[in-house]
N, C-alpha and C. Protein backbone atom coordinates (compact mmCIF):
# COMPACT_ATOMS: atom_id res chain seq x y z
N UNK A 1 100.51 61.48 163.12
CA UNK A 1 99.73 62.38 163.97
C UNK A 1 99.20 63.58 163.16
N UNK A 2 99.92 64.24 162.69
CA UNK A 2 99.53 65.11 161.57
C UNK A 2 98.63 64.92 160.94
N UNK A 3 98.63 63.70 160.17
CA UNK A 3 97.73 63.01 158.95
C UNK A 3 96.17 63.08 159.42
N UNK A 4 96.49 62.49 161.12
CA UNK A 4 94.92 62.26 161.48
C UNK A 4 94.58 63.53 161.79
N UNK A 5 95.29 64.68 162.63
CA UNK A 5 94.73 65.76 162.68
C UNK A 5 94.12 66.24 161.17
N UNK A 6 94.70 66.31 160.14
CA UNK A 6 94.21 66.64 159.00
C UNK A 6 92.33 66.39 158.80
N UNK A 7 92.66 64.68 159.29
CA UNK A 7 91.68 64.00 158.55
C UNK A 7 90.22 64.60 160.04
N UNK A 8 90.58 64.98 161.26
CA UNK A 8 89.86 65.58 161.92
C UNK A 8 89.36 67.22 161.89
N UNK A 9 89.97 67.64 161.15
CA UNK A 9 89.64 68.85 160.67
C UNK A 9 88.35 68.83 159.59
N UNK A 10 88.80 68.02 158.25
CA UNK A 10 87.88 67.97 157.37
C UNK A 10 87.03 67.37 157.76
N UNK A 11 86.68 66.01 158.62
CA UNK A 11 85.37 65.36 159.32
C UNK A 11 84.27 66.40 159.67
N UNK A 12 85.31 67.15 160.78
CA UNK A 12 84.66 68.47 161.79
C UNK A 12 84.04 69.42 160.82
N UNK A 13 84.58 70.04 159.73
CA UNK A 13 84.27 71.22 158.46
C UNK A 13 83.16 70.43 157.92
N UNK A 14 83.29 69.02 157.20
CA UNK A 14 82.11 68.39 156.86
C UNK A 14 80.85 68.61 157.33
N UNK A 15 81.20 68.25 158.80
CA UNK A 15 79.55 67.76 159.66
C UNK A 15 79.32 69.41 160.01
N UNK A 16 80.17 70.28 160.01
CA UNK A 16 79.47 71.73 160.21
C UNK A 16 79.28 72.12 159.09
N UNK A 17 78.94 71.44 158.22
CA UNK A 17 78.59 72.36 156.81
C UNK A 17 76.92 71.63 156.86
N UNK A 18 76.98 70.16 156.78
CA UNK A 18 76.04 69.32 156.69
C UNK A 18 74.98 69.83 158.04
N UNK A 19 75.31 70.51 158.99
CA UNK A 19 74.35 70.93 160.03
C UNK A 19 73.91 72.48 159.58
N UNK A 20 74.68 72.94 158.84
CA UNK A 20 74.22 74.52 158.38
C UNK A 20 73.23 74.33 157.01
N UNK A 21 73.45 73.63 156.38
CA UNK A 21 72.36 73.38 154.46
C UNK A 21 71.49 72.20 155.32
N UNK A 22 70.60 72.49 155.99
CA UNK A 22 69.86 71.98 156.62
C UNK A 22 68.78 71.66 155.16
N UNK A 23 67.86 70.84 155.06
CA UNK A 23 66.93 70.75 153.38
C UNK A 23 65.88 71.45 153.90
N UNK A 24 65.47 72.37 152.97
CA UNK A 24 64.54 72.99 153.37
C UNK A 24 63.20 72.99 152.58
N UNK A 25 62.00 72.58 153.42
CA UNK A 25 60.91 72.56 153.15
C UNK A 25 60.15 72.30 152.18
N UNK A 26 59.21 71.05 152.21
CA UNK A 26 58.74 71.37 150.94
C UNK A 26 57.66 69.72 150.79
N UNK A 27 56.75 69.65 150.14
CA UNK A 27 55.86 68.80 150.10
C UNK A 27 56.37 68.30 148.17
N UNK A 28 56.17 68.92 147.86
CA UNK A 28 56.17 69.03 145.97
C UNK A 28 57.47 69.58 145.45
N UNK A 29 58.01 69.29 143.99
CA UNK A 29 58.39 69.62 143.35
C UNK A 29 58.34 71.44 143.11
N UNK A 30 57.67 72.05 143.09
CA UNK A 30 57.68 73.30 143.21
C UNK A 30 57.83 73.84 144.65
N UNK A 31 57.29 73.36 145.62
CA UNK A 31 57.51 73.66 146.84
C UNK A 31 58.76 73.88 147.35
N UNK A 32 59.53 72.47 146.80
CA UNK A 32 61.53 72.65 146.99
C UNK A 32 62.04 73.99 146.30
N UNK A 33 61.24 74.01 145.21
CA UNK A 33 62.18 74.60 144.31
C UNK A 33 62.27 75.97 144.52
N UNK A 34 60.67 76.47 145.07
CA UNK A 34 60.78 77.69 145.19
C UNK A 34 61.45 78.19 146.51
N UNK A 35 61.41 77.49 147.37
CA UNK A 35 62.00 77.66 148.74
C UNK A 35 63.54 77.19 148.74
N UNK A 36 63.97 76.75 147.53
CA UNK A 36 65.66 76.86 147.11
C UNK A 36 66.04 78.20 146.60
N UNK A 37 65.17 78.77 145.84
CA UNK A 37 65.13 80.42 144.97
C UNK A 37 65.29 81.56 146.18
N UNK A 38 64.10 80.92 147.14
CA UNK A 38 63.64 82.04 148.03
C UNK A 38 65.26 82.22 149.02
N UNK A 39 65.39 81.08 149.60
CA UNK A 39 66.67 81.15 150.20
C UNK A 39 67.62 81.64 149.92
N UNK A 40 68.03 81.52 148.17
CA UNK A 40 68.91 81.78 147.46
C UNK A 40 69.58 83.35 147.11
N UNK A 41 70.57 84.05 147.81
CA UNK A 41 70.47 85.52 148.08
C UNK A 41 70.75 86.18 146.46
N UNK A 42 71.25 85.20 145.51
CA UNK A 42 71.20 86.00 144.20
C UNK A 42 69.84 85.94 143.44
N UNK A 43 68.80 85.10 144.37
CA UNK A 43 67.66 85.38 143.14
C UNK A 43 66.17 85.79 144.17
N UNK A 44 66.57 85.80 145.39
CA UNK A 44 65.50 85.80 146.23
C UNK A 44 65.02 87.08 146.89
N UNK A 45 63.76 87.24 146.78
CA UNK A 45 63.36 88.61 147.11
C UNK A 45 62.98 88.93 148.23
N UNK A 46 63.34 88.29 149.12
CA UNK A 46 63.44 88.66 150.33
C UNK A 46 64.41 89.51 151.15
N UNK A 47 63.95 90.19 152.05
CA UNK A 47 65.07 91.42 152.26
C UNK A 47 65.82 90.09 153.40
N UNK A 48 66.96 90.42 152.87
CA UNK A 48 68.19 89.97 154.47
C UNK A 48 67.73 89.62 155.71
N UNK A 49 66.92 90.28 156.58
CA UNK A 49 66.66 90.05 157.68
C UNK A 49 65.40 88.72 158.01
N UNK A 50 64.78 88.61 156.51
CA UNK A 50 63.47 87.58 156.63
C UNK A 50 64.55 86.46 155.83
N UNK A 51 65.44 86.63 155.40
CA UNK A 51 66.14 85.55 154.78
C UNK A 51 67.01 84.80 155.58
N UNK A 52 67.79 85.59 156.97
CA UNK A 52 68.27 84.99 157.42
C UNK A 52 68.06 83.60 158.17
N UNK A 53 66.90 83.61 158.38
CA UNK A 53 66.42 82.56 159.44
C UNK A 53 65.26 81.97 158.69
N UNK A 54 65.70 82.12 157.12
CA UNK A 54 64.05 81.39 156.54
C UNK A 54 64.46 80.19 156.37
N UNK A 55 62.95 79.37 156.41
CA UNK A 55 63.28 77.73 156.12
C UNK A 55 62.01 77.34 154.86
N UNK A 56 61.74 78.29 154.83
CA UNK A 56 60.46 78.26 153.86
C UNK A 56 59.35 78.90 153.85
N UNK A 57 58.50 78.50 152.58
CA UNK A 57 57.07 79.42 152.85
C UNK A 57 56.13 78.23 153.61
N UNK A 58 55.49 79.20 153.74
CA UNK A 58 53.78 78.41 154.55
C UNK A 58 52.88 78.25 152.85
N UNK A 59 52.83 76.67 152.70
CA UNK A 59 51.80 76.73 151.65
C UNK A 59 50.60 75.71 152.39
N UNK A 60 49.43 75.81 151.06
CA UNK A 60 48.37 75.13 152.08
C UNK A 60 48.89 74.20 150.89
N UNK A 61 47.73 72.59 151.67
CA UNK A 61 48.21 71.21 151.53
C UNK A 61 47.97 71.18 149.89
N UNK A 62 48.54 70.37 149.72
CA UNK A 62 48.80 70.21 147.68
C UNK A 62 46.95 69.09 147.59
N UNK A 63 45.73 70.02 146.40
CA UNK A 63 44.63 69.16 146.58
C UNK A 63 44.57 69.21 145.50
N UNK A 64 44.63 67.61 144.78
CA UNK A 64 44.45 67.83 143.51
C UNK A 64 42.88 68.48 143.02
N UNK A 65 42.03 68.81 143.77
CA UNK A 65 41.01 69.61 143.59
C UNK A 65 41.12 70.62 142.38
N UNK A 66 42.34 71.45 142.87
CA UNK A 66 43.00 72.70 142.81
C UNK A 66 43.65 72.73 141.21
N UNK A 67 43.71 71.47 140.52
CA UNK A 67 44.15 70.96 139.62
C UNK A 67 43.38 70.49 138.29
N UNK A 68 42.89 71.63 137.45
CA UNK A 68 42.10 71.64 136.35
C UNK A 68 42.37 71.78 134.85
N UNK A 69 41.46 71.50 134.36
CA UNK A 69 42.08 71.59 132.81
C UNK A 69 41.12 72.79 131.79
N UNK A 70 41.46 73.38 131.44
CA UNK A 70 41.10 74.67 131.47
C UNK A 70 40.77 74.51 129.75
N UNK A 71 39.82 75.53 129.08
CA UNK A 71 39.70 75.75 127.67
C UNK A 71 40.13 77.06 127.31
N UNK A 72 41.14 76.80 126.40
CA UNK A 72 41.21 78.37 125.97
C UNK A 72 40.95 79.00 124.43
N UNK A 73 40.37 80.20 124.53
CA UNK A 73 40.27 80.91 123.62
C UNK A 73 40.58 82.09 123.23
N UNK A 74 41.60 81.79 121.91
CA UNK A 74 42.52 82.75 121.83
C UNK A 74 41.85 84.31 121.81
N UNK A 75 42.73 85.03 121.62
CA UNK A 75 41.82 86.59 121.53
C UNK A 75 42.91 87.54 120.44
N UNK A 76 43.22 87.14 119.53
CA UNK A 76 44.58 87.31 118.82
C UNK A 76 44.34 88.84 118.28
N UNK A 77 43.25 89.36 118.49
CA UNK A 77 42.82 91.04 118.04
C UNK A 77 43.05 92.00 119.19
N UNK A 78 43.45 90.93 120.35
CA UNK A 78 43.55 91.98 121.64
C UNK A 78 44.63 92.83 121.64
N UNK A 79 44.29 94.27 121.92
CA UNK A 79 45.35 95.50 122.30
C UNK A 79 46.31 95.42 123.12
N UNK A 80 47.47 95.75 122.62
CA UNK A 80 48.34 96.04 124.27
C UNK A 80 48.37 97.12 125.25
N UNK A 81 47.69 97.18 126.24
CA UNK A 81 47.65 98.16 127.27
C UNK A 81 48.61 98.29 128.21
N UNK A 82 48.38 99.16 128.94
CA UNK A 82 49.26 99.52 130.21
C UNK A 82 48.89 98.85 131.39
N UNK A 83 49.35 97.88 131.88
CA UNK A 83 48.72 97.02 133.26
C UNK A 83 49.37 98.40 134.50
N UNK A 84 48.62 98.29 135.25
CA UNK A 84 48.77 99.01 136.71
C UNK A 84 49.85 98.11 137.52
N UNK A 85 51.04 98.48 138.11
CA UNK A 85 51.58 97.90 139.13
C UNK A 85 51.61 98.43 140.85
N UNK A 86 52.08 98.00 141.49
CA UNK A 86 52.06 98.77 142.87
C UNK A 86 53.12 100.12 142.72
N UNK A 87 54.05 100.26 141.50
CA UNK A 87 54.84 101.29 141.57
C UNK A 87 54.29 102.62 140.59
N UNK A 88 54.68 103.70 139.58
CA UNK A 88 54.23 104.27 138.62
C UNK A 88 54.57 103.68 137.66
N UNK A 89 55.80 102.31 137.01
CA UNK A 89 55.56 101.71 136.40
C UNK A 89 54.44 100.89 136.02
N UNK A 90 54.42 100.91 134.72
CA UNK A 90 53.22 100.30 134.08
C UNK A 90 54.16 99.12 133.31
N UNK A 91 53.36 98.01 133.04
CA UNK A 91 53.59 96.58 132.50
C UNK A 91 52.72 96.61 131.13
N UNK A 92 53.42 96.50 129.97
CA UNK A 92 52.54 96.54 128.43
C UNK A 92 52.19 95.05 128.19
N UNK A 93 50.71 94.82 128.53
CA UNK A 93 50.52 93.37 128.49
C UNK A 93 48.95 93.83 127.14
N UNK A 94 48.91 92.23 127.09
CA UNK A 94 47.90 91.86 125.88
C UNK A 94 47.48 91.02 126.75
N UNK A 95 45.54 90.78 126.60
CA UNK A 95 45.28 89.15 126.84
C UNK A 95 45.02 88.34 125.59
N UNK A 96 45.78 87.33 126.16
CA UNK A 96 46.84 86.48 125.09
C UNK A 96 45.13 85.75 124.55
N UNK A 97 44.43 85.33 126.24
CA UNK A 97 43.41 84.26 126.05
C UNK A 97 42.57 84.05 127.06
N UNK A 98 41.52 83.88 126.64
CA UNK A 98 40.19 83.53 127.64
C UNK A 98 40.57 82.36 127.89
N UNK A 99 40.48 81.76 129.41
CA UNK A 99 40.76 80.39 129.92
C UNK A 99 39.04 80.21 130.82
N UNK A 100 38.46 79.15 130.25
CA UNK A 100 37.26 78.65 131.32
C UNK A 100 37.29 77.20 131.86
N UNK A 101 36.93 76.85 133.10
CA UNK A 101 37.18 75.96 133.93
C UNK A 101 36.09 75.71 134.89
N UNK A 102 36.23 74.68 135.54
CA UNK A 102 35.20 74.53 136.86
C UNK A 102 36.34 74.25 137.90
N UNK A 103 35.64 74.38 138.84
CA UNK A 103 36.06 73.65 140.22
C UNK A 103 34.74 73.69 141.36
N UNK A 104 35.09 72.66 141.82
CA UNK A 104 33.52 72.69 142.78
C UNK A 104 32.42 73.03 142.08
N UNK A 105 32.61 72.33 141.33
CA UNK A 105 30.95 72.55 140.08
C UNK A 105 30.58 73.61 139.71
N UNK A 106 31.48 74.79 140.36
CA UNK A 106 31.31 76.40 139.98
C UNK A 106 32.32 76.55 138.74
N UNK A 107 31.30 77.34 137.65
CA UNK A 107 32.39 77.80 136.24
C UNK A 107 32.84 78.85 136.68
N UNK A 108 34.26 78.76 135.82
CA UNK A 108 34.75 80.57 135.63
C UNK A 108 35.71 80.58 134.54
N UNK A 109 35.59 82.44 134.15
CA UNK A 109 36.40 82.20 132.72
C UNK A 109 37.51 83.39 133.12
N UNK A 110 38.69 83.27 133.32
CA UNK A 110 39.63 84.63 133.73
C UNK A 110 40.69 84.46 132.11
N UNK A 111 41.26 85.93 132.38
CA UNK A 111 41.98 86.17 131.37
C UNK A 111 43.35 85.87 131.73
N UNK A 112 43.90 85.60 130.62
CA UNK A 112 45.72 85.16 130.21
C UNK A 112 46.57 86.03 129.88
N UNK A 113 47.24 86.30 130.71
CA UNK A 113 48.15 87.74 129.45
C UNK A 113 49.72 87.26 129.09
N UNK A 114 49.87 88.25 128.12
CA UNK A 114 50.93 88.22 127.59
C UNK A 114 51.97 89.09 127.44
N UNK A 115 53.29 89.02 128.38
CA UNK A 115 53.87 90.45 128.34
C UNK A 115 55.33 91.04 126.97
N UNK A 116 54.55 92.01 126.85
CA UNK A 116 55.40 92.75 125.62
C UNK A 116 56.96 92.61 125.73
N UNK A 117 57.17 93.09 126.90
CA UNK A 117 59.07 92.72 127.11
C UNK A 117 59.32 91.74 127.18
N UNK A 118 58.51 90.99 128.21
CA UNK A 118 58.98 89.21 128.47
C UNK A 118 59.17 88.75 127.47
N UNK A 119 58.07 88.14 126.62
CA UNK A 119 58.28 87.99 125.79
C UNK A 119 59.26 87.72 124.54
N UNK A 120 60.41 88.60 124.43
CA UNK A 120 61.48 89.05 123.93
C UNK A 120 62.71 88.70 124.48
N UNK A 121 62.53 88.36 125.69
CA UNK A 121 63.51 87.91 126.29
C UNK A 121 63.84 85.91 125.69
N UNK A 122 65.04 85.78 126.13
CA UNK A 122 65.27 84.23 126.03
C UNK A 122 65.11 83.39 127.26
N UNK A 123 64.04 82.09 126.17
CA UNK A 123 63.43 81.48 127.76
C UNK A 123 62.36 81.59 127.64
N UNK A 124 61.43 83.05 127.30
CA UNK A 124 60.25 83.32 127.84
C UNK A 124 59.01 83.71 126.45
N UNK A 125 59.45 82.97 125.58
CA UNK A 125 58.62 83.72 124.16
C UNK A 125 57.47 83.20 124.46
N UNK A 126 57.45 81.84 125.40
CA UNK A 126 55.86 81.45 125.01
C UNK A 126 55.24 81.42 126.45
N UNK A 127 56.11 82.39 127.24
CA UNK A 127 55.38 82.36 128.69
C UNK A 127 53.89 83.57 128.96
N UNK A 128 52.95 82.64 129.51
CA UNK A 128 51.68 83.41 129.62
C UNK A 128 51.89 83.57 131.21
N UNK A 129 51.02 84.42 131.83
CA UNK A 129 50.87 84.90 133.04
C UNK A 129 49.41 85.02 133.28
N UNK A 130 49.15 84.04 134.65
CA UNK A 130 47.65 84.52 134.96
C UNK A 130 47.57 84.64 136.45
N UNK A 131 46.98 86.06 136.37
CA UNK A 131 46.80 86.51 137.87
C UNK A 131 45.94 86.34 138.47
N UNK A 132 45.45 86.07 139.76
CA UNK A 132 44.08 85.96 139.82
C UNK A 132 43.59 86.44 141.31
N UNK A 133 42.43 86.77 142.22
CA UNK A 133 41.72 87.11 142.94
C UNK A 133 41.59 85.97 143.57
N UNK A 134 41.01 85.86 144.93
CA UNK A 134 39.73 84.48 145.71
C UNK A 134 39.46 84.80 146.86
N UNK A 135 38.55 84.26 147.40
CA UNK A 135 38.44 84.37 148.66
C UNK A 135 39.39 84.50 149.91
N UNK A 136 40.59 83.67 149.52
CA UNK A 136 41.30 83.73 150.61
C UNK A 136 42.26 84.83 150.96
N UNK A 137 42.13 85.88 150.18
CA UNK A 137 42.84 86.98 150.25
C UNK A 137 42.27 88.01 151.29
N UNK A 138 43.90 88.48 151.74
CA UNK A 138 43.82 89.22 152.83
C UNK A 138 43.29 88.49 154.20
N UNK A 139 43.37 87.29 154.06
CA UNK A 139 42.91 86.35 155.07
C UNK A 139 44.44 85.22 155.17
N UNK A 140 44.30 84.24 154.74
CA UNK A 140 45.36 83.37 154.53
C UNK A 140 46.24 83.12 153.31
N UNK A 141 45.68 84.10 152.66
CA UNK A 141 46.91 84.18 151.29
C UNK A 141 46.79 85.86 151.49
N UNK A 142 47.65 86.45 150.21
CA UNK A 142 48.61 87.51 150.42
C UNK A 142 46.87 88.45 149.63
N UNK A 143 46.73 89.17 150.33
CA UNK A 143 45.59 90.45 150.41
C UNK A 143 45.72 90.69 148.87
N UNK A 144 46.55 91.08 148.03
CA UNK A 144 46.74 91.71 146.29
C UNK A 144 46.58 90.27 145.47
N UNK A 145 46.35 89.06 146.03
CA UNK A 145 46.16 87.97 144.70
C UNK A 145 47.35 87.53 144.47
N UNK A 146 47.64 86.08 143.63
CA UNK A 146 48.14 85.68 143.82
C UNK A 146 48.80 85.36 141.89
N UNK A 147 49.83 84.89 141.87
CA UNK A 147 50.36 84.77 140.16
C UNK A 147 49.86 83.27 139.99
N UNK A 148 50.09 82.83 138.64
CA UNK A 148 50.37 81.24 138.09
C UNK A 148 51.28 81.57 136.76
N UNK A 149 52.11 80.51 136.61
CA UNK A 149 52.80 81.10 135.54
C UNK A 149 52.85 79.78 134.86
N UNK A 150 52.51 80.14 132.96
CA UNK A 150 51.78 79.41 132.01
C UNK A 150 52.54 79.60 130.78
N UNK A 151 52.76 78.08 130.23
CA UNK A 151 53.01 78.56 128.66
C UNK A 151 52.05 77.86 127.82
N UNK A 152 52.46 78.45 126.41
CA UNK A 152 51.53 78.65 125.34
C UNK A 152 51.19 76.85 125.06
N UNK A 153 49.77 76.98 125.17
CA UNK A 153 49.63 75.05 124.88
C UNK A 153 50.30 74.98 123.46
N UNK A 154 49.60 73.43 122.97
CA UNK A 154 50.04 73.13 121.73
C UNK A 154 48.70 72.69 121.27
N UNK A 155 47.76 72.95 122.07
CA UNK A 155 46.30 72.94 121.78
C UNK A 155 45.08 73.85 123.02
N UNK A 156 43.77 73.33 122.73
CA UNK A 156 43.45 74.46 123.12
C UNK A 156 42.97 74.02 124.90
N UNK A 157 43.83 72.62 125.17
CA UNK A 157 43.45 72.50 126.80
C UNK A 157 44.64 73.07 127.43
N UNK A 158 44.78 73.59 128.49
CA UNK A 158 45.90 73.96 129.06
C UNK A 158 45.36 73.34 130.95
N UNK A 159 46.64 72.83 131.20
CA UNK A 159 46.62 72.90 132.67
C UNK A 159 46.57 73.78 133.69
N UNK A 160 45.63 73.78 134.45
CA UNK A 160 46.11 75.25 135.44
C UNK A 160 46.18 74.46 137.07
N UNK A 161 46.87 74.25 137.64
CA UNK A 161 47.88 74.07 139.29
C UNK A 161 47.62 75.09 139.61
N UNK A 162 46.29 75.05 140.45
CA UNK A 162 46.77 76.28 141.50
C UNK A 162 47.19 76.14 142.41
N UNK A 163 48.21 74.88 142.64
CA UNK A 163 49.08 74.43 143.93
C UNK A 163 50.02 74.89 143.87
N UNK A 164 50.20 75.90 142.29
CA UNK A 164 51.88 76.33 142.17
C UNK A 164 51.22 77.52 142.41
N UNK A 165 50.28 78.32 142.87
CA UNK A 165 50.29 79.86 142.60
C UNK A 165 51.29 80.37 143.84
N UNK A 166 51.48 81.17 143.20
CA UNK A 166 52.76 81.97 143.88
C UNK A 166 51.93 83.23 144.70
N UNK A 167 52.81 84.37 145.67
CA UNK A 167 52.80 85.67 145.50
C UNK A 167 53.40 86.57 145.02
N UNK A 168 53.09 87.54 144.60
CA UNK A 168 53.91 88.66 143.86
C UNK A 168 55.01 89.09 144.64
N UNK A 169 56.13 89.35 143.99
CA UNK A 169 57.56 90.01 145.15
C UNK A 169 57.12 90.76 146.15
N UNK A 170 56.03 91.81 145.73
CA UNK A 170 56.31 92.73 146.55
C UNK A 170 55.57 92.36 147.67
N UNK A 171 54.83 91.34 148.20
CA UNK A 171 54.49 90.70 149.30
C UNK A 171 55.33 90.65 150.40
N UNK A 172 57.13 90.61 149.47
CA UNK A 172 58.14 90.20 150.28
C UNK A 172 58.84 91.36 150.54
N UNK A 173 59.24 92.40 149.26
CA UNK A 173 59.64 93.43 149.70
C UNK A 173 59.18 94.30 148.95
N UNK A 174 59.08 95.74 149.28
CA UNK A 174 58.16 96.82 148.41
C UNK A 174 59.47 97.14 147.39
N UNK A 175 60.67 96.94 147.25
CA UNK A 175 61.21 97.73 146.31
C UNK A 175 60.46 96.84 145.13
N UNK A 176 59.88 95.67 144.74
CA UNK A 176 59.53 95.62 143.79
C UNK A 176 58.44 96.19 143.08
N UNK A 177 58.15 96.24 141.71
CA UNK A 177 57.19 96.59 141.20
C UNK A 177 56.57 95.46 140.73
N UNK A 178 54.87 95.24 141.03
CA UNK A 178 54.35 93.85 140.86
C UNK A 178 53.17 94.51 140.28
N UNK A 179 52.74 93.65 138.33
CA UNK A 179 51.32 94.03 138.02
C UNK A 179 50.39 93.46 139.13
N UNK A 180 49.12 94.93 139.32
CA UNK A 180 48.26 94.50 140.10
C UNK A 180 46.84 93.85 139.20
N UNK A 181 46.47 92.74 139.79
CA UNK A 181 45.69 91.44 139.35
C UNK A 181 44.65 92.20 138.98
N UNK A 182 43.62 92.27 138.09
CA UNK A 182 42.74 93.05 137.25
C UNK A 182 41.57 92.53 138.33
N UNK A 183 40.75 93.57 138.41
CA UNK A 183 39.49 92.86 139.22
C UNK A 183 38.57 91.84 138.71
N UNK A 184 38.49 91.84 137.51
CA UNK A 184 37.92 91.05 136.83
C UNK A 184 38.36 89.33 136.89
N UNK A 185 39.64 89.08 137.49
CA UNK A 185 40.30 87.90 137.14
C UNK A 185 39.97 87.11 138.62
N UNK A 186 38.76 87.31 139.25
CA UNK A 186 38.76 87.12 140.43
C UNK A 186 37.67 85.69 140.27
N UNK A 187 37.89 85.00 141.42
CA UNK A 187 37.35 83.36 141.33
C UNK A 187 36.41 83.68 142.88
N UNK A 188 35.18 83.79 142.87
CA UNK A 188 34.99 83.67 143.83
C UNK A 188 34.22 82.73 144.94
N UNK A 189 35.50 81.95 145.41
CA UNK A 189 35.44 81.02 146.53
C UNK A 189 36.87 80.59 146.92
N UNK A 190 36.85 79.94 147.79
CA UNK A 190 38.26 80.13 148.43
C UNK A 190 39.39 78.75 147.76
N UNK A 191 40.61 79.68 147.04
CA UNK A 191 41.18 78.48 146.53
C UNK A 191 42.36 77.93 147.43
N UNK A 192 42.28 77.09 148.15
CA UNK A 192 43.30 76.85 149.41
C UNK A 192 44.36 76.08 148.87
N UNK A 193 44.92 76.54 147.96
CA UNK A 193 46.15 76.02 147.41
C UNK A 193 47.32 76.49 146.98
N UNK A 194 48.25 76.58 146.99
CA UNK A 194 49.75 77.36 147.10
C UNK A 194 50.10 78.32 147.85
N UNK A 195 50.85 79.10 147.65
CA UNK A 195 51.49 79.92 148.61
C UNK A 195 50.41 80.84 149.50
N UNK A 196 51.04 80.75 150.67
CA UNK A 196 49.89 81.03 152.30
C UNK A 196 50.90 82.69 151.91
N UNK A 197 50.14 83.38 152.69
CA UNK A 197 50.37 84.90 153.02
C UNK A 197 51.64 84.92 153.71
N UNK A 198 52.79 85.58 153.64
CA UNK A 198 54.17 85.51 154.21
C UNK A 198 54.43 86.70 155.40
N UNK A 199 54.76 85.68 156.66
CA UNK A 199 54.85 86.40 157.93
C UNK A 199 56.37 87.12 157.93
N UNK A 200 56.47 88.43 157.59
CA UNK A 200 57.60 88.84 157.40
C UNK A 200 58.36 89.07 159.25
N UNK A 201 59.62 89.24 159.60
CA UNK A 201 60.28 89.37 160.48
C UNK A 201 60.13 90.80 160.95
């Protein structure tokens, strides 16, 4: 009698664990992953109260449209400046590289940067960052633009997914400090791909 009570306890603990880690959301490989991060209270920037009851972000549908191959050209004389963030911190970035592309038969050429601290860190020596502008801002994506995050090719095509673009933290919460996207890095027409504008609680 004992034994089976035992074995009804752990059944019961099982199936209430398996009803609480419900899987959460996601079309793609990045889609899981980031909505495992987002959930995740040691890495996720969401304040407590939008975390409690999150099951994910709102992204728009994955088009390989959105999915180009880009030319780049290096800019290896470029200065390191002070990028603007939403806080009085400033971000010491370089552009690393001119990237040009089409989509919808429309060209465009935005810049690549490269950040001075990152950089230095382990993990991240050959990570590029490109921010960018579109139409859908302040409409169905997040009003300040949106990130993509890039490393250094091994030639001069690089992939650019804008099914992975992200939003900046501070979309989610203001204690962060997020570089703000240069006006210049702006695409204009609407790129309906990755992360949708986040309906906070």
């Amino acid at each position: 009698m004992k034994h089976l009570l035992i074995l009804l306890i752990v059944a019961f603990t099982t199936f209430s664990c398996a009803q609480e880690k419900r899987p959460l959301l996601g079309e793609t490989e990045f889609q899981k992953e980031i909505n495992a991060e987002y959930k995740d209270a040691s890495k996720s920037p969401l304040k407590a109260k939008d975390r409690k009851n999150f099951q994910g972000l709102d992204f728009f549908e994955f088009d390989s449209t959105y999915v180009v191959i880009a030319k780049l050209v290096l800019t290896p004389d470029s200065k390191w400046f002070k990028m603007k963030t939403t806080t009085s911190r400033v971000s010491m970035e370089r552009v690393y590289g001119v990237i040009s592309f089409q989509i919808n038969k429309n060209k465009y050429s935005l810049n690549v940067y490269q950040g001075q601290d990152l950089m230095k860190e382990a993990g991240y020596e050959n990570y590029l960052f490109l921010p960018f502008l579109d139409n859908t801002n302040g409409e169905t994506s997040y009003g300040g633009g949106r990130y993509i995050d890039l490393r250094i090719p091994k030639s001069t095509d690089l992939v650019i997914d804008f099914n992975k673009a992200y939003n900046p933290y501070c979309a989610y919460n203001d204690k962060y400090s997020c570089p703000i996207v240069p006006r210049g890095n702006r695409i204009d027409e609407k790129i309906e791909a990755g992360v949708k504008a986040f309906k906070k609680q």
